[in-house]
C-alpha atoms as a PDB file:
ATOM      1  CA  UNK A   1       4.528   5.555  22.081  1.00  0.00           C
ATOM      2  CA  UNK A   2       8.086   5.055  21.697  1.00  0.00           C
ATOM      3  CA  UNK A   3      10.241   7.859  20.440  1.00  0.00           C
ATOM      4  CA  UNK A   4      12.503   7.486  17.686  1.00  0.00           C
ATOM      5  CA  UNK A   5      16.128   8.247  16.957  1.00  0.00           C
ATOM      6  CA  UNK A   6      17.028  11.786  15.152  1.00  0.00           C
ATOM      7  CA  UNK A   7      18.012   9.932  11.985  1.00  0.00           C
ATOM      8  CA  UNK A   8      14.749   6.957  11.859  1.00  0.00           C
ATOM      9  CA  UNK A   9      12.673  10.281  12.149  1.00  0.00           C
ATOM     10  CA  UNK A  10      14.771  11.467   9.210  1.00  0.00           C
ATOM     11  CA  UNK A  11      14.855   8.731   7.122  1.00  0.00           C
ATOM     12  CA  UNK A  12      10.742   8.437   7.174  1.00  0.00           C
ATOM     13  CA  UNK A  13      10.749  12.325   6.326  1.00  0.00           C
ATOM     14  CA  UNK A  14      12.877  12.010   3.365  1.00  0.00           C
ATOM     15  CA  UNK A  15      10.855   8.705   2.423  1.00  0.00           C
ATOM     16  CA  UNK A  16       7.314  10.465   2.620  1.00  0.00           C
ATOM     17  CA  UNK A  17       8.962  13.499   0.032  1.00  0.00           C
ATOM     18  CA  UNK A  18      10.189  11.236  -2.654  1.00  0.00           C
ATOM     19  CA  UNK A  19       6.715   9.005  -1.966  1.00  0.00           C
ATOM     20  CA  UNK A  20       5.187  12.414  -2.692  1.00  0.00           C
ATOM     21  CA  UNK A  21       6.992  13.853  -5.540  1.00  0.00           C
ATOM     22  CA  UNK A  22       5.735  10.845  -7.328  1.00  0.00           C
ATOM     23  CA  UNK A  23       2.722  12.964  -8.130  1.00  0.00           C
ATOM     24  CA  UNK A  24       5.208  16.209  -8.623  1.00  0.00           C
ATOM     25  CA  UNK A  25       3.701  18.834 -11.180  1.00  0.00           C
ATOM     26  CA  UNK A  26       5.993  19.278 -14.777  1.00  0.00           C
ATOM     27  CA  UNK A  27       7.971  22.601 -14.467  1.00  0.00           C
ATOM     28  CA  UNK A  28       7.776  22.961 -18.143  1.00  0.00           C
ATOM     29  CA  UNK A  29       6.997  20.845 -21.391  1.00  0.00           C
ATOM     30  CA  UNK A  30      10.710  19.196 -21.470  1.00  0.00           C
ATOM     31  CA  UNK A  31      10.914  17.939 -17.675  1.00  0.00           C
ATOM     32  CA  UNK A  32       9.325  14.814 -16.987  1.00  0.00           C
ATOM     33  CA  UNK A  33       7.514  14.715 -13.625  1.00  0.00           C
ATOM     34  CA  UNK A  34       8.754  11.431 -13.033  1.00  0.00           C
ATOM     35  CA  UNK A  35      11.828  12.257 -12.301  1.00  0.00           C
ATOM     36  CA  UNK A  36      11.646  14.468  -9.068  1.00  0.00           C
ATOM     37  CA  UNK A  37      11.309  11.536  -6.303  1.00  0.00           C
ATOM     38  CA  UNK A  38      14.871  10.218  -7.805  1.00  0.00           C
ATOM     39  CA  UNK A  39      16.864  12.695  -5.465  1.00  0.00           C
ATOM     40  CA  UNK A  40      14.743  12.197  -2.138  1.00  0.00           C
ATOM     41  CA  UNK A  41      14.901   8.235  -2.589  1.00  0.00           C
ATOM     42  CA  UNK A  42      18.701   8.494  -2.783  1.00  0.00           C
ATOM     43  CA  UNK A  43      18.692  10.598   0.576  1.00  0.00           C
ATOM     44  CA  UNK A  44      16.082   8.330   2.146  1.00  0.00           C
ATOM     45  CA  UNK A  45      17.923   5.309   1.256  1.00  0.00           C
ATOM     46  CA  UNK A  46      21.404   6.662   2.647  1.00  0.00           C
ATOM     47  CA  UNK A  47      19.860   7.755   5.864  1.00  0.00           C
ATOM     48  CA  UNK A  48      18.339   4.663   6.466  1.00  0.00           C
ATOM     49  CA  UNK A  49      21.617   2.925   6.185  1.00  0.00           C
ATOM     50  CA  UNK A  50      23.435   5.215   8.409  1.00  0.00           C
ATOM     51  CA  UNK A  51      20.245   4.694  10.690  1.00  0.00           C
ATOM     52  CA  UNK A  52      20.721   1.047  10.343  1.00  0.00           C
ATOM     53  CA  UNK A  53      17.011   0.424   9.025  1.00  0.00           C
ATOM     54  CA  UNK A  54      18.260  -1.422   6.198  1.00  0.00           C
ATOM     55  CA  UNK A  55      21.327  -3.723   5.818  1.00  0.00           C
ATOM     56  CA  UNK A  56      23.552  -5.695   3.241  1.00  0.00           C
ATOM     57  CA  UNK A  57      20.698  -8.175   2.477  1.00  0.00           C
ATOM     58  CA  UNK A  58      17.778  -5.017   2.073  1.00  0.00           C
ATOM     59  CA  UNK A  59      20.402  -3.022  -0.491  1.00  0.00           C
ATOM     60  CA  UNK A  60      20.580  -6.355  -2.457  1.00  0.00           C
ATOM     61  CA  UNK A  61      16.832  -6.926  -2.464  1.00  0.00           C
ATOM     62  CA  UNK A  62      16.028  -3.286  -3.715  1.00  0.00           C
ATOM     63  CA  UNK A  63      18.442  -3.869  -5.893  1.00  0.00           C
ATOM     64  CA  UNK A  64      16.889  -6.831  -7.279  1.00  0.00           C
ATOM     65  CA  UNK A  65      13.571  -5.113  -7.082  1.00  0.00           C
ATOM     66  CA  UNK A  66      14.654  -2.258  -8.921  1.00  0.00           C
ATOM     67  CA  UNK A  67      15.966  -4.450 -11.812  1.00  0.00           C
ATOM     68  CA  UNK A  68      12.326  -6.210 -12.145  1.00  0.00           C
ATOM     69  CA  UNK A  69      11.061  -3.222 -12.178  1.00  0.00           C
ATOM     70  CA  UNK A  70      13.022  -1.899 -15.056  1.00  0.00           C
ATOM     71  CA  UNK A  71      13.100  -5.101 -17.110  1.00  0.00           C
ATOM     72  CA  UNK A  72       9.133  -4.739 -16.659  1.00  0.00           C
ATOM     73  CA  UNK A  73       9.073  -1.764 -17.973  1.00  0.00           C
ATOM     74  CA  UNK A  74      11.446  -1.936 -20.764  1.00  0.00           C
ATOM     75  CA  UNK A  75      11.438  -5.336 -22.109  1.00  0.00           C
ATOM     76  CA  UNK A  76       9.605  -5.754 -25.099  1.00  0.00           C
ATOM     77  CA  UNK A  77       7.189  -8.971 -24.587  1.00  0.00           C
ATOM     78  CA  UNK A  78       8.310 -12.165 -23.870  1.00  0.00           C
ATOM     79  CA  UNK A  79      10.394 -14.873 -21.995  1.00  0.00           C
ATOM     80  CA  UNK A  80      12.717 -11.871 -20.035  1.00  0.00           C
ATOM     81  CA  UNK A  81       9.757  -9.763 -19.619  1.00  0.00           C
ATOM     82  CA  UNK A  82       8.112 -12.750 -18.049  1.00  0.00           C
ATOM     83  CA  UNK A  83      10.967 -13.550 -15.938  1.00  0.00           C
ATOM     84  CA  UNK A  84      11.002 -10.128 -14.634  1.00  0.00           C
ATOM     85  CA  UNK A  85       7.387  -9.759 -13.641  1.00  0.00           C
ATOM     86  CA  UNK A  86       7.761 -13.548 -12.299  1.00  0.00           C
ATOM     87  CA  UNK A  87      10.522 -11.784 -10.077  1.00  0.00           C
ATOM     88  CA  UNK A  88       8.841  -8.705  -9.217  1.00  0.00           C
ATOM     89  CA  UNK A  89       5.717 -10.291  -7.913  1.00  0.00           C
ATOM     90  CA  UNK A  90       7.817 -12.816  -5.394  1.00  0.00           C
ATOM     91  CA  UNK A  91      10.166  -9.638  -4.533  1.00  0.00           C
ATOM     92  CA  UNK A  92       7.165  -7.779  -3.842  1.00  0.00           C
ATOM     93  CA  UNK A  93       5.113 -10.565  -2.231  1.00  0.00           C
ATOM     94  CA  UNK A  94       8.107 -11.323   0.326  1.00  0.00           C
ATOM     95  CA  UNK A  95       8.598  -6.957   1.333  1.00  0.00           C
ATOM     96  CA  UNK A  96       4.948  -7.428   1.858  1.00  0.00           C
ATOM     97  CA  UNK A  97       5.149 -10.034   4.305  1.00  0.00           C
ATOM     98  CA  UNK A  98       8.353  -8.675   5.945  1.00  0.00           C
ATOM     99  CA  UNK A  99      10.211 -11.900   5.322  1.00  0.00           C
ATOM    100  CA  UNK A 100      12.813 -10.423   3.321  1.00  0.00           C
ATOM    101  CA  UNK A 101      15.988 -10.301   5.748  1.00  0.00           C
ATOM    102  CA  UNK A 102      17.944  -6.790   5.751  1.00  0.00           C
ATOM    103  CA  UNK A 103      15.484  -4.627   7.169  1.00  0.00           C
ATOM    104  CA  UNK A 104      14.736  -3.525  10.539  1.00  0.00           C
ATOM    105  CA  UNK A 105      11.068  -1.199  10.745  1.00  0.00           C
ATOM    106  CA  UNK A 106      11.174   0.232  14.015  1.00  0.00           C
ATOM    107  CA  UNK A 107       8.340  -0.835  16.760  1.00  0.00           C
ATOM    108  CA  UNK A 108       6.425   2.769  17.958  1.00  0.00           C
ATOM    109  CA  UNK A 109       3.387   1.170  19.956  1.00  0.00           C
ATOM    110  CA  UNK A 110       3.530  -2.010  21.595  1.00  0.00           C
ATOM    111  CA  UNK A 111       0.768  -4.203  22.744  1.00  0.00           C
ATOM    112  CA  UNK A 112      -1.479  -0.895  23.410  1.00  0.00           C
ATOM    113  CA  UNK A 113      -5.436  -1.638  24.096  1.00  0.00           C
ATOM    114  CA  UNK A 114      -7.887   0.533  22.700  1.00  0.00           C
ATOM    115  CA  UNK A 115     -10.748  -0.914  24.267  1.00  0.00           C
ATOM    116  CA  UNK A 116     -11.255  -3.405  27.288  1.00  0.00           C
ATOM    117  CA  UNK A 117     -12.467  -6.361  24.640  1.00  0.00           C
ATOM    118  CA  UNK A 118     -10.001  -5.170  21.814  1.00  0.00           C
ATOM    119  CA  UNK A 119      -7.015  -7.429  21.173  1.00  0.00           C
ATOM    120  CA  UNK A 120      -3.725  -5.707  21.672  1.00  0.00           C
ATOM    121  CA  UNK A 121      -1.978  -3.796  19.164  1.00  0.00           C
ATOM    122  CA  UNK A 122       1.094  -3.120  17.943  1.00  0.00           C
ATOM    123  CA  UNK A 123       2.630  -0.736  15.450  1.00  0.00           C
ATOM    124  CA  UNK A 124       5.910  -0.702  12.867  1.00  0.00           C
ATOM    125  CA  UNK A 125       6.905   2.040  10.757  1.00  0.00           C
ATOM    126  CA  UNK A 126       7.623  -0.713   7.386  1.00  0.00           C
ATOM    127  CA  UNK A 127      10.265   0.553   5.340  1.00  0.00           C
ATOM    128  CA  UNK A 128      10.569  -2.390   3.407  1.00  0.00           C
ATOM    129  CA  UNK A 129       7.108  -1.537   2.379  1.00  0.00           C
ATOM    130  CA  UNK A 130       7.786   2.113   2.149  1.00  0.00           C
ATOM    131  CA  UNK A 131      10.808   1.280  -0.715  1.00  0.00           C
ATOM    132  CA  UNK A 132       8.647  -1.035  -2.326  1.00  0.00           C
ATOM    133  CA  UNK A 133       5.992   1.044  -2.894  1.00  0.00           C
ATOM    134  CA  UNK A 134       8.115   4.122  -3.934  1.00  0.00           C
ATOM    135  CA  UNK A 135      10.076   1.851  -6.788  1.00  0.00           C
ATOM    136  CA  UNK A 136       6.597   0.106  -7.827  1.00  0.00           C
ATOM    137  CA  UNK A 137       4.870   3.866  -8.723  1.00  0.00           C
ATOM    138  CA  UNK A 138       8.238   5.065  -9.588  1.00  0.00           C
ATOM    139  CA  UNK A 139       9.778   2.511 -11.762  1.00  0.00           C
ATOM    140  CA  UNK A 140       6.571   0.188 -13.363  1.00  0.00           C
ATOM    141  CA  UNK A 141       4.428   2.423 -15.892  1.00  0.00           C
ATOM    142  CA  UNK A 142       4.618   5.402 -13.716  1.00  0.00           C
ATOM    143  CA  UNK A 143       2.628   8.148 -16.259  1.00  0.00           C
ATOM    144  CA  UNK A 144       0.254   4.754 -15.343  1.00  0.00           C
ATOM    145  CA  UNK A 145       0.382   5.205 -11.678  1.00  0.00           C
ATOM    146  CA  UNK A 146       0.370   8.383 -11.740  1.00  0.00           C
ATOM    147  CA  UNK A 147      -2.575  10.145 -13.456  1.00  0.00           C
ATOM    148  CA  UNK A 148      -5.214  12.073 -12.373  1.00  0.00           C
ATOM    149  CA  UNK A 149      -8.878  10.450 -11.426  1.00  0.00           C
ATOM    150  CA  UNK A 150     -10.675   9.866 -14.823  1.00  0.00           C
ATOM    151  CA  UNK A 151     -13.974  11.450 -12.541  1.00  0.00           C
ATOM    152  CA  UNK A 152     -14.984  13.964  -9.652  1.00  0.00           C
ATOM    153  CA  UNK A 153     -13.854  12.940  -5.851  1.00  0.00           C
ATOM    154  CA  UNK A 154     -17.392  13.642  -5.547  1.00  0.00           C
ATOM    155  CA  UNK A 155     -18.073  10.756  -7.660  1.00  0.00           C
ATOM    156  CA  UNK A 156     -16.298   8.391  -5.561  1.00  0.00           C
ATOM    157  CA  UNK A 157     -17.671   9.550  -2.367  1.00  0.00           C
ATOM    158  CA  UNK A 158     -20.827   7.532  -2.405  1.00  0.00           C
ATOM    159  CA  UNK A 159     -18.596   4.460  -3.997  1.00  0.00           C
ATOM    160  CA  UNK A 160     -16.442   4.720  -0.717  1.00  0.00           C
ATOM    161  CA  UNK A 161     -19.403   5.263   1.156  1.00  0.00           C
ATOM    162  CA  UNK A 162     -20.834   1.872  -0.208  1.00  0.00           C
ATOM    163  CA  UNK A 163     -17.501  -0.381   0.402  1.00  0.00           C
ATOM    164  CA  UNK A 164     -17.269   1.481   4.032  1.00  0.00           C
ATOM    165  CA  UNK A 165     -20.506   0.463   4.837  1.00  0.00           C
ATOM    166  CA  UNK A 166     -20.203  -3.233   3.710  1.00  0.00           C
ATOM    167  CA  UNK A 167     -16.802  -3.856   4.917  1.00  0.00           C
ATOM    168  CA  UNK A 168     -17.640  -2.955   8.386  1.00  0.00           C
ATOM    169  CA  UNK A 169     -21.080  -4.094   8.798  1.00  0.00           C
ATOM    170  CA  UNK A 170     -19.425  -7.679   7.634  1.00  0.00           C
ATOM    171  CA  UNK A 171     -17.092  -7.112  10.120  1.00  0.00           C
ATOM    172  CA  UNK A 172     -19.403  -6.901  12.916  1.00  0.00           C
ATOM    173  CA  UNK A 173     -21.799  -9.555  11.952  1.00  0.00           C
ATOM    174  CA  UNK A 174     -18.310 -11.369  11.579  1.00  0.00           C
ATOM    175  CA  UNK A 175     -17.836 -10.913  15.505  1.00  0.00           C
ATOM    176  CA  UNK A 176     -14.130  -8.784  14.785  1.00  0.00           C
ATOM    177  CA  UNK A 177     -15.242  -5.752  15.854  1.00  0.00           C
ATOM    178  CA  UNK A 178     -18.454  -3.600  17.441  1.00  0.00           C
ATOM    179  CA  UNK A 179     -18.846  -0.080  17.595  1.00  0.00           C
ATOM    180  CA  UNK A 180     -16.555   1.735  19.556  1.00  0.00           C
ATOM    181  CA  UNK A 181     -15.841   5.580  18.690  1.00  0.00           C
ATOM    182  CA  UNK A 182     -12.415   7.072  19.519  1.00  0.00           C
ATOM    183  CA  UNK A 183      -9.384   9.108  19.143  1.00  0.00           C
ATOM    184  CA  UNK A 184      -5.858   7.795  20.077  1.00  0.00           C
ATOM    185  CA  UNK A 185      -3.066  10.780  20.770  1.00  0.00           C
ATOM    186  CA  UNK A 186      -1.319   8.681  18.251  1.00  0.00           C
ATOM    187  CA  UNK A 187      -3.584   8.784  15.360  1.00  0.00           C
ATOM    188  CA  UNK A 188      -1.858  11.615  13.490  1.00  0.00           C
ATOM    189  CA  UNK A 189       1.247   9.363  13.076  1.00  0.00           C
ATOM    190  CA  UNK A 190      -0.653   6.540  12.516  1.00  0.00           C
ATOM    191  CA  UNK A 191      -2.523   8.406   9.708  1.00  0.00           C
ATOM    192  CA  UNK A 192       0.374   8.888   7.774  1.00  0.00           C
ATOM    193  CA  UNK A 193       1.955   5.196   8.412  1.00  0.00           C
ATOM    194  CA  UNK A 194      -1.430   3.798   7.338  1.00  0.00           C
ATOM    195  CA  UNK A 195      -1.650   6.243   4.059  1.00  0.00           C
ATOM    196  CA  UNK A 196       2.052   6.208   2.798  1.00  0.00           C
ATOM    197  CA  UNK A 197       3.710   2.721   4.938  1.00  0.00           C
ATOM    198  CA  UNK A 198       0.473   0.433   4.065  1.00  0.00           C
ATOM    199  CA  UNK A 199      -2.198   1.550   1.916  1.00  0.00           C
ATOM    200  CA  UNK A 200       0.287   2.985  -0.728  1.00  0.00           C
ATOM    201  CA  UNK A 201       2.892  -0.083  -1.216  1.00  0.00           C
ATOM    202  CA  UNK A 202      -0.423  -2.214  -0.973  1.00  0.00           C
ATOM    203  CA  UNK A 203      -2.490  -0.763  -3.728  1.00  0.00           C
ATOM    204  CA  UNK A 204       1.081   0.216  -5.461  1.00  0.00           C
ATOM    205  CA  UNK A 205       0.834  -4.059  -5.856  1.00  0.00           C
ATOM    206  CA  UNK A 206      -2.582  -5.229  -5.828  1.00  0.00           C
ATOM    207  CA  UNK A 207      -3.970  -2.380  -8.143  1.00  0.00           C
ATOM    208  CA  UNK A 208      -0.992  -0.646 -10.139  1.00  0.00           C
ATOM    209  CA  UNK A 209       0.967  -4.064 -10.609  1.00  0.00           C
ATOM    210  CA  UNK A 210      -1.803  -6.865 -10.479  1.00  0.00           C
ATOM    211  CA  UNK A 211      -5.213  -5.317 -11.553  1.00  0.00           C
ATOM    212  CA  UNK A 212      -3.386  -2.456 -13.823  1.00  0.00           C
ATOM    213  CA  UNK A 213      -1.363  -5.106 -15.269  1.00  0.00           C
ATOM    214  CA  UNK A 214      -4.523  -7.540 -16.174  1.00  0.00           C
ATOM    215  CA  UNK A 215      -5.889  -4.769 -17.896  1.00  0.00           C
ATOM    216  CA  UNK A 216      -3.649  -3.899 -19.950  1.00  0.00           C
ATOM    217  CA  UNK A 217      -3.374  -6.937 -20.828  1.00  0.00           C
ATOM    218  CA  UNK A 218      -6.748  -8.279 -20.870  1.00  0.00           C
ATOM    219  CA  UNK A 219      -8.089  -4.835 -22.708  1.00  0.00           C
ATOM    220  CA  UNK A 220     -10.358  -2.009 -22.384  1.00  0.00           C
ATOM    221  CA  UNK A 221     -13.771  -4.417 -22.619  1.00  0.00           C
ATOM    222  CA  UNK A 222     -16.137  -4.037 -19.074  1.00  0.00           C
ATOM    223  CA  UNK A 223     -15.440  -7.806 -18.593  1.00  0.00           C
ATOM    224  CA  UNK A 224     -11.897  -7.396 -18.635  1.00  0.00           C
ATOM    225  CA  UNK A 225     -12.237  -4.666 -16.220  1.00  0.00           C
ATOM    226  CA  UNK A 226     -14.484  -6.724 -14.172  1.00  0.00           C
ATOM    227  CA  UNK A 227     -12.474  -9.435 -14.123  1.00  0.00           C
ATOM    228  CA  UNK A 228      -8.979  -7.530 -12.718  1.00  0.00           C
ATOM    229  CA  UNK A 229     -11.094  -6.487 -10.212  1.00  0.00           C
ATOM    230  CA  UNK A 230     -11.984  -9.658  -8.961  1.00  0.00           C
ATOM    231  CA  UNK A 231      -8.485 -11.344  -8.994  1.00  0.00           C
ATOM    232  CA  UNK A 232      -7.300  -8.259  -7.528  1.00  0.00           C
ATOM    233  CA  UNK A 233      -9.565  -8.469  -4.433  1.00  0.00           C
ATOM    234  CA  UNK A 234      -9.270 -11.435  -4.139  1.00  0.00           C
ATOM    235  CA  UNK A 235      -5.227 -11.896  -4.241  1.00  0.00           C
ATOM    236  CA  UNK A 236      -5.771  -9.066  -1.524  1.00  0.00           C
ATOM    237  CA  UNK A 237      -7.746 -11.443   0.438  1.00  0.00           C
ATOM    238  CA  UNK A 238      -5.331 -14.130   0.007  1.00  0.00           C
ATOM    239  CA  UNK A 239      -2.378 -12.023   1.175  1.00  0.00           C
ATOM    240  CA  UNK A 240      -4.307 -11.739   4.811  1.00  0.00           C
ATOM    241  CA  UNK A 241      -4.401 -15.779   5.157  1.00  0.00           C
ATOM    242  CA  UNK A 242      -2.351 -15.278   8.422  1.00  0.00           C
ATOM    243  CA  UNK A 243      -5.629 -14.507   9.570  1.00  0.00           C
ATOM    244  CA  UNK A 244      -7.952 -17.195   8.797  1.00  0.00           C
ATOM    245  CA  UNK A 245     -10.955 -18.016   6.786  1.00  0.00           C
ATOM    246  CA  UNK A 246     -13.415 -15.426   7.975  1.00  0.00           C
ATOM    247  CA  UNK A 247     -10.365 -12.161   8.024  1.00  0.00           C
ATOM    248  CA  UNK A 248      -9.401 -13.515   4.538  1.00  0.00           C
ATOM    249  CA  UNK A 249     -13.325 -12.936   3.126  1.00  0.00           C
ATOM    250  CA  UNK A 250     -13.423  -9.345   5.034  1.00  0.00           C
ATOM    251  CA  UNK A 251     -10.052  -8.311   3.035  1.00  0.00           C
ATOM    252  CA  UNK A 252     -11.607  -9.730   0.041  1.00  0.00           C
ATOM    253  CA  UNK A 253     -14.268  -7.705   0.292  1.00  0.00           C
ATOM    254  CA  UNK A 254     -12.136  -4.521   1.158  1.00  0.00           C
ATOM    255  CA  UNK A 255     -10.174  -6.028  -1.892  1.00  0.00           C
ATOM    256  CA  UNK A 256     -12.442  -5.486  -3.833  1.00  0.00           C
ATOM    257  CA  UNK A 257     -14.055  -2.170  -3.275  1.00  0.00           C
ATOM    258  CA  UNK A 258     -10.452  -0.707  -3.582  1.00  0.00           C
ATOM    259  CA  UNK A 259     -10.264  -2.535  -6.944  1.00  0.00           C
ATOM    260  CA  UNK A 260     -13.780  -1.034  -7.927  1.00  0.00           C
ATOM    261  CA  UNK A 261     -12.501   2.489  -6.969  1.00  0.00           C
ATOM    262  CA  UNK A 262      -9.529   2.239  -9.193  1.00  0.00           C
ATOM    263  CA  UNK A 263     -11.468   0.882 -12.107  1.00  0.00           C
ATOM    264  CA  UNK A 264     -13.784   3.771 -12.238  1.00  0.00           C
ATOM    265  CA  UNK A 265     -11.160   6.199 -11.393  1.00  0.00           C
ATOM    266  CA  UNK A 266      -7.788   4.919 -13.599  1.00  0.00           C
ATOM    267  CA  UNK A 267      -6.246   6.114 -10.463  1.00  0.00           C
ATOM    268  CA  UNK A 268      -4.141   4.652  -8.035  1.00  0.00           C
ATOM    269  CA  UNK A 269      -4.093   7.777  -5.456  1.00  0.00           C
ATOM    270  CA  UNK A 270      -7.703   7.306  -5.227  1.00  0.00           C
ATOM    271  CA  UNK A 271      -7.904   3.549  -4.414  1.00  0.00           C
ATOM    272  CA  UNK A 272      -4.879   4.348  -1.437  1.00  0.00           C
ATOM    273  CA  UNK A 273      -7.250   7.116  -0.532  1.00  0.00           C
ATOM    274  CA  UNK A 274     -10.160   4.746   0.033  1.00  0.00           C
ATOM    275  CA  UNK A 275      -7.656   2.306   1.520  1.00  0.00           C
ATOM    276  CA  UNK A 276      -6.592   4.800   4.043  1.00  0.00           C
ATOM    277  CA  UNK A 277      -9.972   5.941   4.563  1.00  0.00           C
ATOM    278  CA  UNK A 278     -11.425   2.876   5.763  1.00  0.00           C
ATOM    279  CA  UNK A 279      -8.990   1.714   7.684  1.00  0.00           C
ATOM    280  CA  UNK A 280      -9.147   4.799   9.213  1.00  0.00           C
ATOM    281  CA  UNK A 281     -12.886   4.547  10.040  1.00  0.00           C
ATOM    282  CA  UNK A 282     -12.228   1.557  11.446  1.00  0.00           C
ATOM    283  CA  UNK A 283      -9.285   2.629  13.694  1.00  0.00           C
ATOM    284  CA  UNK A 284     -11.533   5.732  15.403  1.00  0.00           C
ATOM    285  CA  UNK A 285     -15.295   4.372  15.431  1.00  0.00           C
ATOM    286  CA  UNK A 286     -14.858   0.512  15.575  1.00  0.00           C
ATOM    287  CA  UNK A 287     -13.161  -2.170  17.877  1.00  0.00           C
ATOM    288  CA  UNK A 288      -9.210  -1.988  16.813  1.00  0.00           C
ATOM    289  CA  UNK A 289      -7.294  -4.045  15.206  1.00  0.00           C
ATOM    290  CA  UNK A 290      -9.778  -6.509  16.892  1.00  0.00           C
ATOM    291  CA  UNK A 291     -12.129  -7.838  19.227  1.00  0.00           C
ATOM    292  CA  UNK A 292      -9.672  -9.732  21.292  1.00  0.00           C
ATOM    293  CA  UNK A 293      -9.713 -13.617  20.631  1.00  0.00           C
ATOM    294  CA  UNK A 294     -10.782 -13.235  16.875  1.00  0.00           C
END
């Protein structure tokens, strides 16, 4: 694993506070919650300039992220609003997919093999993601993205239990993985890249921004819930193309369960929960990322 610099490690610590104090308690009746991952964003975004993590071209992208985001959220409906989501879906789509210049996520594993059939793998800490996610829950509806599950974890236990066990039984029959139970040194950093580097910015777009959106625009009917769901999964499925046909049906299918998770639970914390916990059940008792070849 490859160590980091005094002021990366910094800039990820002051990243994972503000990503937390989006779910800060109120104080008292007159402070808005909202409000208390404001100061730690500032810090994390200063130290990862001085840490050289993001550049010119990142500031101006936040910056034009930021804007969407508060156009979105302000603008009454019509042809601005539109413009702004327009903008904040292709800002979002392109932090996603790492194409927008200005950022550099540091490498901390390169090429390691897990297994003697699993394809190599290698790991970034994504702070492109990390920002986007933070403004998305932050800026876009955020008493939205931020409530409390509308039922019991308990509830959602044998929901996760259901997606778990489809999503990875498809991926075996699929040929990507087999069973293989283990537990890297690494896995307590990679917990918390997976949980608030990837599965948060992730569901922060496909289920805050995509499927929250469609229903509040669609309604409160089942169908209309049904139906964000499916365009939610499968725009998740969509974003994996890079992988082909048969990874692009698995991530549907992941898609989807995440999208069923936050339909029955209004809550966004809950579908990056599942998120993190399956990828996480694949990562210590399956073939990882890959059978090598696939």
């Amino acid at each position: 694993m490859t160590p980091l610099p005094p002021l990366v490690v910094a800039t990820f610590a002051m990243l994972t506070v503000a990503l937390s104090a989006l779910w800060a308690p109120r104080v008292s009746a007159s402070h808005q919650a909202g409000t208390w991952w404001v100061l730690p964003a500032a810090a994390a975004l200063l130290l990862a300039q001085m840490a050289d993590l993001v550049g010119t071209a990142g500031l101006v992208a936040l910056f034009v992220l930021v804007t969407a985001c508060r156009l979105t959220h302000d603008t009454p409906h019509g042809a601005l609003k539109g413009f702004a989501i327009a903008v904040l879906l292709v800002t979002s789509a392109g932090l996603l997919a790492h194409v927008v210049p200005g950022f550099d996520n540091p490498r901390v594993l390169d090429g390691v093999r897990l297994g003697p059939d699993a394809a190599p793998y290698t790991k970034y800490l994504n702070v492109d993601k990390g920002f986007l996610g933070l403004f998305l829950l932050g800026l876009v509806s955020h008493r939205r993205a931020v409530r409390r599950s509308r039922v019991a974890f308990g509830e959602l236990a044998w929901r996760f239990a259901i997606v778990a066990i489809v999503v990875m039984a498809a991926t075996v029959a699929l040929g990507f993985a087999r069973w293989d139970p283990k537990l890297p040194s690494w896995w307590p950093l990679w917990l918390w890249s997976m949980a608030f580097l990837t599965a948060l910015p992730e569901e922060a777009v496909f289920r805050h921004l995509i499927q929250g959106g469609l229903q509040a625009w669609l309604g409160p009917s089942p169908r209309a819930g049904v139906a964000a769901v499916i365009v939610s999964g499968l725009v998740f499925g969509l974003a994996h193309a890079a992988g082909g046909a048969p990874y692009v049906a698995l991530a549907t299918l992941a898609g989807i369960g995440y999208a069923w998770i936050y339909l029955v639970s209004g809550s966004v914390a809950m579908s990056i929960v599942a998120h993190t916990a399956l990828n996480a059940v694949h990562l210590l008792c399956f073939t990882y990322p890959s059978i090598a070849g696939r």
